[in-house]
C-alpha atoms as a PDB file:
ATOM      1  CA  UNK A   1     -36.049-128.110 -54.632  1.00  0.00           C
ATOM      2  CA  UNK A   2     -32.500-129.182 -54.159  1.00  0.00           C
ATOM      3  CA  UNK A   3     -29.740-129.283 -51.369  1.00  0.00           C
ATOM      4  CA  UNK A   4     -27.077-126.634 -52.232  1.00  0.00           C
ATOM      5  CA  UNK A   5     -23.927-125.721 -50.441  1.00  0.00           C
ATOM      6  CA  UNK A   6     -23.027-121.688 -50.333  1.00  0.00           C
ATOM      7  CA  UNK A   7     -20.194-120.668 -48.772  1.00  0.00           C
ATOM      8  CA  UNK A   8     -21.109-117.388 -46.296  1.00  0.00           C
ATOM      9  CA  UNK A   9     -19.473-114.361 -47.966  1.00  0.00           C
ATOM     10  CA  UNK A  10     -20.577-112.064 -45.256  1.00  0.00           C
ATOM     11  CA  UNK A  11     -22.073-111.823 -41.967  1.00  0.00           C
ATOM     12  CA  UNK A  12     -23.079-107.816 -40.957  1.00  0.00           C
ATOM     13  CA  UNK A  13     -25.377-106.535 -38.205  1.00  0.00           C
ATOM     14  CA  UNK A  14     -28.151-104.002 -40.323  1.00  0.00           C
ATOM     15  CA  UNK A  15     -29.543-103.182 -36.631  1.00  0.00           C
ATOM     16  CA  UNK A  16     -28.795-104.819 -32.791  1.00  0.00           C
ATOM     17  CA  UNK A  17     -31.052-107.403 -33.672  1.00  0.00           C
ATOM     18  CA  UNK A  18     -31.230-107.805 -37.691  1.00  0.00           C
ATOM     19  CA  UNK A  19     -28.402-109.683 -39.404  1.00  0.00           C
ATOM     20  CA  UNK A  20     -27.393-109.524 -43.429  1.00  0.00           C
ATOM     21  CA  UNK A  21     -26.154-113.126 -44.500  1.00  0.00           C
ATOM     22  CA  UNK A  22     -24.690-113.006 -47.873  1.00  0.00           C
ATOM     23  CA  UNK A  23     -24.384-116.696 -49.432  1.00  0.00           C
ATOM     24  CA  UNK A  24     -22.102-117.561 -52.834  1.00  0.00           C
ATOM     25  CA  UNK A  25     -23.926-121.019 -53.911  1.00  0.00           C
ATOM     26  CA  UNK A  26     -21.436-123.570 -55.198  1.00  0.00           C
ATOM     27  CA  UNK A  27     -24.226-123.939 -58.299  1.00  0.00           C
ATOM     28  CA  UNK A  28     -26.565-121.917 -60.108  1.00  0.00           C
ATOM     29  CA  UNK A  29     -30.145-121.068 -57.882  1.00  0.00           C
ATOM     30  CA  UNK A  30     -32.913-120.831 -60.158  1.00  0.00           C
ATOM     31  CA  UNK A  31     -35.614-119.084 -58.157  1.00  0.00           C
ATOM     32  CA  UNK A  32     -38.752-116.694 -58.648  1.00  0.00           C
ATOM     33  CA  UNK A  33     -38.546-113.369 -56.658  1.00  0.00           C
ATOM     34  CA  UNK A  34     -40.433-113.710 -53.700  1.00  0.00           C
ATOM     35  CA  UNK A  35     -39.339-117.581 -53.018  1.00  0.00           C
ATOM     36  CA  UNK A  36     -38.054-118.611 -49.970  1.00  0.00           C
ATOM     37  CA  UNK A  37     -34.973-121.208 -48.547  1.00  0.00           C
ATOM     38  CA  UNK A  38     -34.978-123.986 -45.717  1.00  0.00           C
ATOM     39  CA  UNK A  39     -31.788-123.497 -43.983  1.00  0.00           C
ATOM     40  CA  UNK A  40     -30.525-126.851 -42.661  1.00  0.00           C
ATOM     41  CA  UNK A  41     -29.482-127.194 -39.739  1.00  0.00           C
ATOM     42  CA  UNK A  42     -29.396-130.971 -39.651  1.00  0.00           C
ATOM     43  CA  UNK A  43     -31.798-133.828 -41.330  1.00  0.00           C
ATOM     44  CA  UNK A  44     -34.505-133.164 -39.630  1.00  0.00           C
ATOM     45  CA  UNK A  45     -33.179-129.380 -38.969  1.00  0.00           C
ATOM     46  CA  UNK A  46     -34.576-127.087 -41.569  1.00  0.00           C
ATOM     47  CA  UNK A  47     -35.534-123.830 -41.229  1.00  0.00           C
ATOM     48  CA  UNK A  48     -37.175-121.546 -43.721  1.00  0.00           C
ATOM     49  CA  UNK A  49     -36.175-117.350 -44.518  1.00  0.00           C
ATOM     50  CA  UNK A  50     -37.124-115.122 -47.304  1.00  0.00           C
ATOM     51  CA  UNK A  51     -34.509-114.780 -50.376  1.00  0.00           C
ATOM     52  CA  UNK A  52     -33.757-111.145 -49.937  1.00  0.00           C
ATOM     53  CA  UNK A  53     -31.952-110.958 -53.081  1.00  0.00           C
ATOM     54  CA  UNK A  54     -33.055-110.264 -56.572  1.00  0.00           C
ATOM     55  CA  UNK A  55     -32.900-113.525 -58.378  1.00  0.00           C
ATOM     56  CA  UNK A  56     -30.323-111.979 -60.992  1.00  0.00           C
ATOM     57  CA  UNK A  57     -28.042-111.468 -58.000  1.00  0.00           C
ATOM     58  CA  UNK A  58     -24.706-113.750 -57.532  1.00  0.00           C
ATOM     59  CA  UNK A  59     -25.173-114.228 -54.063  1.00  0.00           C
ATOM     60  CA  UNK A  60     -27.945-115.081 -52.016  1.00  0.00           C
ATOM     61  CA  UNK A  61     -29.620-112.634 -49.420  1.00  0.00           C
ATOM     62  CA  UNK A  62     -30.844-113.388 -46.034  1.00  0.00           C
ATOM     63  CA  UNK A  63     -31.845-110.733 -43.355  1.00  0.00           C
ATOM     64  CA  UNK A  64     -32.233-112.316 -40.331  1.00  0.00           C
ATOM     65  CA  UNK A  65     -34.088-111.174 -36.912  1.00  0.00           C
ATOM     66  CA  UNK A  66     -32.304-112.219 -33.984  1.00  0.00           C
ATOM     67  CA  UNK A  67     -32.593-111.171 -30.574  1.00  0.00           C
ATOM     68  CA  UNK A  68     -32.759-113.484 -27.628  1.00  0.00           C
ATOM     69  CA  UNK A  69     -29.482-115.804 -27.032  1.00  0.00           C
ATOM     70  CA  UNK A  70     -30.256-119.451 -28.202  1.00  0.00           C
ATOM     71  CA  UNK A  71     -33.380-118.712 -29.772  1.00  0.00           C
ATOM     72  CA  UNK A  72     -34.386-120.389 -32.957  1.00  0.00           C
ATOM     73  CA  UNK A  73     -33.559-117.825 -35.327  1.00  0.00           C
ATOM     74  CA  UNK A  74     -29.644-116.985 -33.081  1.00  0.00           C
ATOM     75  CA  UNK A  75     -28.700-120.929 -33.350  1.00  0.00           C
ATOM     76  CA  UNK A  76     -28.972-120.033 -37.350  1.00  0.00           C
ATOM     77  CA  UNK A  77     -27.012-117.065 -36.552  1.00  0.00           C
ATOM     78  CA  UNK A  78     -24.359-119.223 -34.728  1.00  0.00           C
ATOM     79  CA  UNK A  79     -24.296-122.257 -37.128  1.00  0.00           C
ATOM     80  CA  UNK A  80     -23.087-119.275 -39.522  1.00  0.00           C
ATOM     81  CA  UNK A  81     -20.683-117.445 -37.472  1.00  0.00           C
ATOM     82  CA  UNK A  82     -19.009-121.022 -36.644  1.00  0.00           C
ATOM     83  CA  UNK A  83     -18.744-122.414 -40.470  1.00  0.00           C
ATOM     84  CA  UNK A  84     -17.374-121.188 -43.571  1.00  0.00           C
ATOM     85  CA  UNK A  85     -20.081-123.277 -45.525  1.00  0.00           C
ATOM     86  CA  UNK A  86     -23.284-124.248 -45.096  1.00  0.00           C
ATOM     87  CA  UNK A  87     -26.403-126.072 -46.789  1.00  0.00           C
ATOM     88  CA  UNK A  88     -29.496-124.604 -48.255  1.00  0.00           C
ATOM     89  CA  UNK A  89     -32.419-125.748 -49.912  1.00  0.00           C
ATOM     90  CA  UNK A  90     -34.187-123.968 -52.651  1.00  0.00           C
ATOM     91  CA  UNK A  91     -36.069-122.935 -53.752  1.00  0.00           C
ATOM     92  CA  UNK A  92     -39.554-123.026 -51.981  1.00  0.00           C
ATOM     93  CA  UNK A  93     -43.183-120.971 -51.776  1.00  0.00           C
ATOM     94  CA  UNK A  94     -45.771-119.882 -53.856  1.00  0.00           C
ATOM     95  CA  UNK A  95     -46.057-116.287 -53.057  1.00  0.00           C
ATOM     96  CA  UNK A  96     -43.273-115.442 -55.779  1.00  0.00           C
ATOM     97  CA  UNK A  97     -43.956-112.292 -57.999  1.00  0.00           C
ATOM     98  CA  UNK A  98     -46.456-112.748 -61.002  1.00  0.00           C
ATOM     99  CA  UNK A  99     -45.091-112.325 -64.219  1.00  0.00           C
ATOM    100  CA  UNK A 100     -48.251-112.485 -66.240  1.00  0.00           C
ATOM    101  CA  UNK A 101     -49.517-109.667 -65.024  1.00  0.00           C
ATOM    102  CA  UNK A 102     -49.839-106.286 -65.537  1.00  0.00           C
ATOM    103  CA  UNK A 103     -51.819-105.215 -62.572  1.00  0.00           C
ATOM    104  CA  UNK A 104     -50.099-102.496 -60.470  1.00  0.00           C
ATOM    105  CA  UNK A 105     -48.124-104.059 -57.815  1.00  0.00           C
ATOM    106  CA  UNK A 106     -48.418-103.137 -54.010  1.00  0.00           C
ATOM    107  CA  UNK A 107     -45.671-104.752 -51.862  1.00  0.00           C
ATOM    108  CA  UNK A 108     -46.144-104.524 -48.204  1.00  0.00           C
ATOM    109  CA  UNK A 109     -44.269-105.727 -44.866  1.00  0.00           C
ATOM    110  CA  UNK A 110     -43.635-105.230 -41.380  1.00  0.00           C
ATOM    111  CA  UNK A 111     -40.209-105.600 -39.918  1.00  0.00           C
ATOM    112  CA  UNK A 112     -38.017-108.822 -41.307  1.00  0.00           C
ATOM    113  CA  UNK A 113     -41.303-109.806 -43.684  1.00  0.00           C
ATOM    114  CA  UNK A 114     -38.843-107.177 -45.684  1.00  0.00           C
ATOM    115  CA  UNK A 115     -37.008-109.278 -46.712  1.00  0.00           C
ATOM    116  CA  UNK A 116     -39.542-111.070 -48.999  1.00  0.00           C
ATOM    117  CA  UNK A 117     -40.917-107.493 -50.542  1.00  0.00           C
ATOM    118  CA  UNK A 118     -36.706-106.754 -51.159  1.00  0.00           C
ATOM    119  CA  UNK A 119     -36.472-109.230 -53.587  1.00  0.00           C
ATOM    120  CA  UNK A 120     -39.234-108.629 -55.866  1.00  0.00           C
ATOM    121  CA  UNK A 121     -38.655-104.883 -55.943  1.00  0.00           C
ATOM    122  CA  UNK A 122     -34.951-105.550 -56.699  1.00  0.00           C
ATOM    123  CA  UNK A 123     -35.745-107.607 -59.209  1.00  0.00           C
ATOM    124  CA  UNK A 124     -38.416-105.161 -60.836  1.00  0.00           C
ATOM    125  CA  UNK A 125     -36.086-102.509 -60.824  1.00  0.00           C
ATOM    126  CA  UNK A 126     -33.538-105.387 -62.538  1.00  0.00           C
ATOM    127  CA  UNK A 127     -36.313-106.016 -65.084  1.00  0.00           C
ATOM    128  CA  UNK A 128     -37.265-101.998 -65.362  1.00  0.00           C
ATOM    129  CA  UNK A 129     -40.635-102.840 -64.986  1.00  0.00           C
ATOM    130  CA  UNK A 130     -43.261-100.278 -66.310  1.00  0.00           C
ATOM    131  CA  UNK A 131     -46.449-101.393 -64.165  1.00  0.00           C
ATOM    132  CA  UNK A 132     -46.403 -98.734 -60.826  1.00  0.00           C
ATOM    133  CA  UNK A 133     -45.412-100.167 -57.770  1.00  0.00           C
ATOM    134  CA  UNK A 134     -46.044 -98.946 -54.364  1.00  0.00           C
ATOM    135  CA  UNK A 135     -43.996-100.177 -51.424  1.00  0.00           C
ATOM    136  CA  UNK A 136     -44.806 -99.800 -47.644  1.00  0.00           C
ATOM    137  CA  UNK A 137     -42.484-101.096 -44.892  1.00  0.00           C
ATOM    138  CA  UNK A 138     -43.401-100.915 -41.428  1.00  0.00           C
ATOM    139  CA  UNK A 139     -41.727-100.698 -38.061  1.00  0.00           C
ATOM    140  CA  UNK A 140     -42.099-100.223 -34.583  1.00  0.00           C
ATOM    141  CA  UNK A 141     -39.671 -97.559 -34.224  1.00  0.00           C
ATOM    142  CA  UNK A 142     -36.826 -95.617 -36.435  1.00  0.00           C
ATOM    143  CA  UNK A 143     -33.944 -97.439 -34.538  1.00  0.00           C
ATOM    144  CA  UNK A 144     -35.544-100.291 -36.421  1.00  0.00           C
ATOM    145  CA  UNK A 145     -35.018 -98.974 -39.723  1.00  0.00           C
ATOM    146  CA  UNK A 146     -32.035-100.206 -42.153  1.00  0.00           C
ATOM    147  CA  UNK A 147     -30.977 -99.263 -45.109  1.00  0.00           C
ATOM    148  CA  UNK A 148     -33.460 -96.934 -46.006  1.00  0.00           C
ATOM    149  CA  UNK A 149     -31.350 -94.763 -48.770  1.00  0.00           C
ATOM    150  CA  UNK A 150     -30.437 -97.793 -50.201  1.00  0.00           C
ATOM    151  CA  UNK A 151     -33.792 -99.259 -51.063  1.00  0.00           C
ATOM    152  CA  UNK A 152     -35.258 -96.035 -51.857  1.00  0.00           C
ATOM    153  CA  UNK A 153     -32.024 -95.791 -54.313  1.00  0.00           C
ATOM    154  CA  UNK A 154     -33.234 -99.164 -55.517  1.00  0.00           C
ATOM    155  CA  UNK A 155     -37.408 -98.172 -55.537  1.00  0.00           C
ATOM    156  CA  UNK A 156     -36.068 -94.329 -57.479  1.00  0.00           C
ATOM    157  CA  UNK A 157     -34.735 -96.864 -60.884  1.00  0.00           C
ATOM    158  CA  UNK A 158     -38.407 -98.002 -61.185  1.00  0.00           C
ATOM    159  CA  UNK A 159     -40.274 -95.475 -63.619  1.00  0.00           C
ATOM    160  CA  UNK A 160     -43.138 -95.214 -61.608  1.00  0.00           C
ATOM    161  CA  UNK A 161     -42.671 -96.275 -57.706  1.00  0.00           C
ATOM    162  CA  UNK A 162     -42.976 -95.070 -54.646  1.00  0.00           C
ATOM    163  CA  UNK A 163     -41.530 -96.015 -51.269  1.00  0.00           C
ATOM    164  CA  UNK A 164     -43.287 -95.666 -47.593  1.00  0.00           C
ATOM    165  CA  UNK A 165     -41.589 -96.199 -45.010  1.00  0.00           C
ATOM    166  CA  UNK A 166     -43.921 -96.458 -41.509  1.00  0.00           C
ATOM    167  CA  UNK A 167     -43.003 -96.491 -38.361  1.00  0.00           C
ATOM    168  CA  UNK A 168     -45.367 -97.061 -34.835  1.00  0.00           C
ATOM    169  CA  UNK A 169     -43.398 -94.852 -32.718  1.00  0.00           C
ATOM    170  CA  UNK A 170     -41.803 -92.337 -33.995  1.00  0.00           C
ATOM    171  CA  UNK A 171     -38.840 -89.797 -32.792  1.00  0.00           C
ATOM    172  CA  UNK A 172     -38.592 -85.703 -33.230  1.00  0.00           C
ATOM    173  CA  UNK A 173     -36.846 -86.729 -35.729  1.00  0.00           C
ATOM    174  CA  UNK A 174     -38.667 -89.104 -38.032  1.00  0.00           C
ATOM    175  CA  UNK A 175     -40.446 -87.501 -40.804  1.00  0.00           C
ATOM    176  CA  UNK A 176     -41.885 -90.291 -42.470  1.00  0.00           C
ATOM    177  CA  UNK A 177     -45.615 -91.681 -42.077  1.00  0.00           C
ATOM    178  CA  UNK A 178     -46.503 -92.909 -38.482  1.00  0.00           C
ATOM    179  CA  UNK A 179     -49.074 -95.621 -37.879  1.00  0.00           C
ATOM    180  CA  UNK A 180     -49.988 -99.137 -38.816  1.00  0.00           C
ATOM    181  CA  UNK A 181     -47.917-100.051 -42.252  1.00  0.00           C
ATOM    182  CA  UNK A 182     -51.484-101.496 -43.384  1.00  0.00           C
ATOM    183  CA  UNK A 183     -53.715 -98.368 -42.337  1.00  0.00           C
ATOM    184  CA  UNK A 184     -51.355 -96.275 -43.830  1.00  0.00           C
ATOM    185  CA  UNK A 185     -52.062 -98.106 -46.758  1.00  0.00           C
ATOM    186  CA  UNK A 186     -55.620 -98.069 -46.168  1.00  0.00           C
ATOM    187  CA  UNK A 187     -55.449 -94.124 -45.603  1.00  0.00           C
ATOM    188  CA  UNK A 188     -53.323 -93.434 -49.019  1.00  0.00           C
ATOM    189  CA  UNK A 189     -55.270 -95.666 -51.444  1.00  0.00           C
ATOM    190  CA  UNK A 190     -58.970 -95.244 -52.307  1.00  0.00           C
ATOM    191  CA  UNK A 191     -59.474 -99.260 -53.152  1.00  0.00           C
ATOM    192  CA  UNK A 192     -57.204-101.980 -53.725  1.00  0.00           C
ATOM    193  CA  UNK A 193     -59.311-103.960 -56.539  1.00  0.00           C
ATOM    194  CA  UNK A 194     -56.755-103.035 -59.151  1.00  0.00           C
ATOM    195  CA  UNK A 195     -53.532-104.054 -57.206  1.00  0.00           C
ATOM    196  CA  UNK A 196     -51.806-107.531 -56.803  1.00  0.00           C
ATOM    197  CA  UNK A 197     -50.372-107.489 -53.344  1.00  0.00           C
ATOM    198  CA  UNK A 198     -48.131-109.418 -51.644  1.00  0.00           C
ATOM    199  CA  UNK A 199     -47.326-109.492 -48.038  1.00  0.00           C
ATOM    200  CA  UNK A 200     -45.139-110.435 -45.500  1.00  0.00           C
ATOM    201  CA  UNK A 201     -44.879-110.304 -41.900  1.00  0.00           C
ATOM    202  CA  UNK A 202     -45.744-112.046 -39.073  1.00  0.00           C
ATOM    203  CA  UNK A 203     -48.859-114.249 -39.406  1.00  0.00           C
ATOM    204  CA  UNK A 204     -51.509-112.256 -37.276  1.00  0.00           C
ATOM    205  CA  UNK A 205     -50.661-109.408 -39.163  1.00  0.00           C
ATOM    206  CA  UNK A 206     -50.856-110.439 -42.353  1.00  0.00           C
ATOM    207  CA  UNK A 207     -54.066-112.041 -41.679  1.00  0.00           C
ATOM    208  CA  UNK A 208     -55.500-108.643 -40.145  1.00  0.00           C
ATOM    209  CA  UNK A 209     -54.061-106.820 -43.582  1.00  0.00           C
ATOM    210  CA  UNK A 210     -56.214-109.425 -45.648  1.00  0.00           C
ATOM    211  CA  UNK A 211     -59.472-108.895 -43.642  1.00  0.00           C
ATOM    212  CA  UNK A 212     -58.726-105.148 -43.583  1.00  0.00           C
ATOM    213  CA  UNK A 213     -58.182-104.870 -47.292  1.00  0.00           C
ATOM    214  CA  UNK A 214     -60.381-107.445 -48.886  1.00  0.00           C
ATOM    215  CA  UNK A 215     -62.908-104.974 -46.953  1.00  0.00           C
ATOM    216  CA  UNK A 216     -62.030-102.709 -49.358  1.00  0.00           C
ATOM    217  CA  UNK A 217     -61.545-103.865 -52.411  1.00  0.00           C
ATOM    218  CA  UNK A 218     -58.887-105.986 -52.370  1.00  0.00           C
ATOM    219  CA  UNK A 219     -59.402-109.615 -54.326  1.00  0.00           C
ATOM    220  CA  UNK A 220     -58.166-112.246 -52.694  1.00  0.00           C
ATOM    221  CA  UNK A 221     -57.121-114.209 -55.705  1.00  0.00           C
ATOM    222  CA  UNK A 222     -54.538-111.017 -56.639  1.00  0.00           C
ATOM    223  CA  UNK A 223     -53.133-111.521 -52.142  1.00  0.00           C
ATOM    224  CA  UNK A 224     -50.028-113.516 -51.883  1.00  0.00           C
ATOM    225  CA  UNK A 225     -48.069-114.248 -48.445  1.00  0.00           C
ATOM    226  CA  UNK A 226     -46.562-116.933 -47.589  1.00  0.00           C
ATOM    227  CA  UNK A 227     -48.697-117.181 -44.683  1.00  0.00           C
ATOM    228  CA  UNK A 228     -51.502-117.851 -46.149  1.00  0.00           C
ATOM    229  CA  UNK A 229     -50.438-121.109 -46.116  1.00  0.00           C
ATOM    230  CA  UNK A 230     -51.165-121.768 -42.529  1.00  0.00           C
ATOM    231  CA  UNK A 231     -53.826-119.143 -41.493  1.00  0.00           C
END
């Protein structure tokens, strides 16, 4: 892990509450798909995010969720908005992609947890992977969504992929799968034994989609989050 300055290239709103940071490191980032950052915010001020971005990328991705003035993930937000450059350190986690395999690969998240699952299927498509790869990404509503042509753009260079998008509530005019991302899941595939999976999302829900899925099939040494560091 080392300190790293980036200069912020870009600071968009995807959605009210869901900013796109776009960071040009002053040196080379060597990190695995599916690693994550501490954002420092002081010395004793560090704050971790998902690299969104593939790790053959230039820049580094961040999609942040940020709702509620002065909350801990706005202050990051404002530290941004109010400096041209700021100070990373990467990179971190053990839920990055397997190489070794050759297991088909489910990636699932709900809402930001994205951000995590973006990475490794950008960088599988970089790759042009041959294993299949099924993708779910759940959210409470389609006002929620962002960037949905985009990834399924990114998903469609994958020879054999598939993208789900889920939402809780839908609209007249969603016409994608409604539900829980994870029953969804459940409801498409017969058993997981065969799949690595890796999650993301907050931690009661990715501890529900272990339970749930372990129950069928799933093996837990083939699960990686990184919340299953603390639950």
């Amino acid at each position: 892990m080392t300190a790293i300055t980036c200069q912020v290239e870009a600071l968009t709103s995807l959605t009210p509450y869901v900013y796109k940071v776009l960071l040009k490191p002053e040196q080379t980032v060597s990190f695995s798909a599916g690693q994550y950052l501490n954002f420092v915010m002081g010395p004793e001020d560090k704050r971790p995010f998902s690299i969104a971005s593939s790790p053959n990328s230039e820049l580094i991705e961040l999609q942040i969720g940020a709702s509620v003035a002065d909350s801990w993930p706005m202050q990051v937000i404002d530290h941004i908005k109010a400096n041209q450059s700021v100070t990373i350190e990467a990179p971190l986690g053990s839920a990055q992609f397997r190489e070794d395999s050759t297991r088909p690969i489910l990636l699932l998240a709900g809402g930001t947890g994205f951000s995590y699952i973006k990475s490794i299927f950008e960088y599988l498509a970089d790759q042009k992977t041959e294993r299949p790869v099924t993708v779910y990404w759940g959210l409470r509503e389609p006002s929620a969504c962002y960037e949905l042509e985009q990834t399924a753009a990114t998903i469609n260079r994958i020879a054999n992929a598939e993208f789900i998008p889920v939402v809780e509530q839908p609209n007249d005019d969603w016409q994608g799968k409604v539900g829980l991302v994870h029953e969804v899941a459940m409801a498409d595939i017969d058993s997981f034994d065969a799949y690595d999976i890796y999650l993301a999302g907050r931690f009661e829900m990715v501890g529900k989609v272990r339970e749930d899925f372990v129950a069928k099939g799933a093996v837990k040494e083939h699960m990686y989050a990184d919340a299953f560091a603390f639950i």
